[in-house]
C-alpha atoms as a PDB file:
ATOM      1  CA  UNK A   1     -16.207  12.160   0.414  1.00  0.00           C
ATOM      2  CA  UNK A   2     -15.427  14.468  -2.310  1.00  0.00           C
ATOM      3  CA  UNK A   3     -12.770  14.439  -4.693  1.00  0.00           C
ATOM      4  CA  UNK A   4     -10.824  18.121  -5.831  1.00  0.00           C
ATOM      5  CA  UNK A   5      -7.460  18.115  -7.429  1.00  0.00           C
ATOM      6  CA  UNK A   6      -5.363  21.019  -6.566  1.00  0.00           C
ATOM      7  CA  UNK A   7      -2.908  22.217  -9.071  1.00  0.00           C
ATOM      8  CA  UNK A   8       0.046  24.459  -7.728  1.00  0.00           C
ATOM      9  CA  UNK A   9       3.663  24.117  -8.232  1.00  0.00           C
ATOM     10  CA  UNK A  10       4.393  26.601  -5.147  1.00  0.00           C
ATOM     11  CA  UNK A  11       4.085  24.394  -2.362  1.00  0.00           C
ATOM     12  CA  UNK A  12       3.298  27.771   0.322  1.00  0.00           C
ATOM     13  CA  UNK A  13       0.622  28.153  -1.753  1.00  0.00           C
ATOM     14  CA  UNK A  14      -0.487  24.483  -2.422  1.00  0.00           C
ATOM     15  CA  UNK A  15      -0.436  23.907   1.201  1.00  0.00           C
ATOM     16  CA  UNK A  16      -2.834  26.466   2.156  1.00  0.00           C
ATOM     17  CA  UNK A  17      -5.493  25.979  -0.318  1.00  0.00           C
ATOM     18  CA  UNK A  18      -5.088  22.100   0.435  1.00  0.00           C
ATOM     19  CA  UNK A  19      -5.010  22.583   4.006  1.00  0.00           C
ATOM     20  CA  UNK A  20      -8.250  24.460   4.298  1.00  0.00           C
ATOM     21  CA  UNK A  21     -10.104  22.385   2.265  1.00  0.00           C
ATOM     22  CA  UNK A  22      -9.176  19.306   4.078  1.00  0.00           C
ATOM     23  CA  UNK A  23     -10.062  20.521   6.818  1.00  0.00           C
ATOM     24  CA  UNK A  24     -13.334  20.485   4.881  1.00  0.00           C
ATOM     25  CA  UNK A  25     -13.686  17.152   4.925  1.00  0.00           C
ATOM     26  CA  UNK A  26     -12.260  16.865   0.638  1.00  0.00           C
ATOM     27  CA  UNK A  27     -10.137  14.451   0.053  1.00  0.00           C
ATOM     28  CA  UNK A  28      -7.520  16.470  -2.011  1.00  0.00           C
ATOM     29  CA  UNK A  29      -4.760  15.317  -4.259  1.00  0.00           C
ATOM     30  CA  UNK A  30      -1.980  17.882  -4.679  1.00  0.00           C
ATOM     31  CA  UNK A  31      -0.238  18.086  -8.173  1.00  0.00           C
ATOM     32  CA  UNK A  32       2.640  20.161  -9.265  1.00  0.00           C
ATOM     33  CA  UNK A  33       3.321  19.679 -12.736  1.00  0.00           C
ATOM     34  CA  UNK A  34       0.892  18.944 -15.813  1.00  0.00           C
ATOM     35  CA  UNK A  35       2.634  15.056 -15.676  1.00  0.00           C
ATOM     36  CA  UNK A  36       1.194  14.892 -12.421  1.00  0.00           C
ATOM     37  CA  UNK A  37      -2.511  16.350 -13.699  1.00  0.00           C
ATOM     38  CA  UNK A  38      -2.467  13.494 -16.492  1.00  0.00           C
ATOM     39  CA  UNK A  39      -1.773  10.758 -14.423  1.00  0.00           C
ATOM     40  CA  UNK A  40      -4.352  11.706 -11.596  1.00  0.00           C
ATOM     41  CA  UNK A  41      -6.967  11.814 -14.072  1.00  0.00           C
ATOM     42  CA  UNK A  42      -6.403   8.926 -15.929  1.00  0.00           C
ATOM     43  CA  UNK A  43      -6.058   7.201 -12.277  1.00  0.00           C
ATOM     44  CA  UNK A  44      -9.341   5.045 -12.394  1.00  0.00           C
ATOM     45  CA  UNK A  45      -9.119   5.327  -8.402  1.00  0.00           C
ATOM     46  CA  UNK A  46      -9.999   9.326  -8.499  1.00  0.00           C
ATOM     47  CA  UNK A  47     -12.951  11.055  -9.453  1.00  0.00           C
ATOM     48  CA  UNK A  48     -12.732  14.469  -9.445  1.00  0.00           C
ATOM     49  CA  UNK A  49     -16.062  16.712  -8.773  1.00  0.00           C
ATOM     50  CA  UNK A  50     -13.748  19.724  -8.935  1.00  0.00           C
ATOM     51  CA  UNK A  51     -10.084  20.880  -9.867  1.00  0.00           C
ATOM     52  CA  UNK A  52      -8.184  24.049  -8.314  1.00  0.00           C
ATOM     53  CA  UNK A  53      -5.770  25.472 -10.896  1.00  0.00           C
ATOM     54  CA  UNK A  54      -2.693  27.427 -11.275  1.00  0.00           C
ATOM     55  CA  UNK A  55      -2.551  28.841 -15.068  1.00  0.00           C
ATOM     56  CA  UNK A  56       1.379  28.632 -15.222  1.00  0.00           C
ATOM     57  CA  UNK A  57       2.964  25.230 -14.774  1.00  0.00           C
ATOM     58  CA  UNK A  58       6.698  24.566 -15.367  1.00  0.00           C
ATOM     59  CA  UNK A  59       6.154  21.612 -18.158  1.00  0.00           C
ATOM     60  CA  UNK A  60       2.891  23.937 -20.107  1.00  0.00           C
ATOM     61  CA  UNK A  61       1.676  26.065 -22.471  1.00  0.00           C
ATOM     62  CA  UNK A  62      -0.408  29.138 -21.457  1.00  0.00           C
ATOM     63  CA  UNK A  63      -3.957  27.213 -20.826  1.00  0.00           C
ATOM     64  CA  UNK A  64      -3.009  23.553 -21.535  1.00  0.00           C
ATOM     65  CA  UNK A  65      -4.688  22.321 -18.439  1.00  0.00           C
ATOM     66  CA  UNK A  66      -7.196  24.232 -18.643  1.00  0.00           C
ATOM     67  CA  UNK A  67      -7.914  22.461 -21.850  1.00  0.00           C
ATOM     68  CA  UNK A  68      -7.262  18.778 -20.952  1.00  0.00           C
ATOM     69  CA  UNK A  69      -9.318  19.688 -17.810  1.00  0.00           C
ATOM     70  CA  UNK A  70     -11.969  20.649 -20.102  1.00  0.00           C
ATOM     71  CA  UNK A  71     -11.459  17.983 -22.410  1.00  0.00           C
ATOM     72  CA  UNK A  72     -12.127  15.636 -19.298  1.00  0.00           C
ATOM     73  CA  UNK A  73     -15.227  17.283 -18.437  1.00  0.00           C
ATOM     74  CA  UNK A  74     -13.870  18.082 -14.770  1.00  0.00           C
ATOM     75  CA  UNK A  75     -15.144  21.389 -13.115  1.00  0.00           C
ATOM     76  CA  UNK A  76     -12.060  24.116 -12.891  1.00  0.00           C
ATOM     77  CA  UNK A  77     -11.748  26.968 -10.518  1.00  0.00           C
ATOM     78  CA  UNK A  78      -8.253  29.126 -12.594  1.00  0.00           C
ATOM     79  CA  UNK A  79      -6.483  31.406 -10.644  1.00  0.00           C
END
């Protein structure tokens, strides 16, 4: 099973983008702040093929993730 790390800090809208791709047969991991991103990551337990990201987080810069994500060599849909 497939790893993806979705990244949303509105939890309407973390819900349905989780919720459709479990039902995909992912195993998601749902993360609301850029704390939370580090920690999954460095989590030796996850593996992430893919990570779903809000641009705006409450404890970011502008494109921070989007950097460490990059930095980690983890593929990144933004929206």
């Amino acid at each position: 099973m497939k790893n993806i790390l979705v990244v949303e800090d509105s939890m309407v809208m973390q819900a349905m983008i989780s919720e459709s791709l479990e039902n995909s047969d992912f195993k998601v991991t749902k993360v609301s702040t850029f704390a939370q991103v580090k920690q999954s990551v460095e989590n030796k337990d996850n593996d992430f093929f893919l990570a779903i990201l809000d641009l705006n987080l409450p404890d970011t810069k502008y494109d921070e993730v989007v950097t460490y994500m990059l930095k980690k060599n983890i593929k990144s849909i933004v929206y």
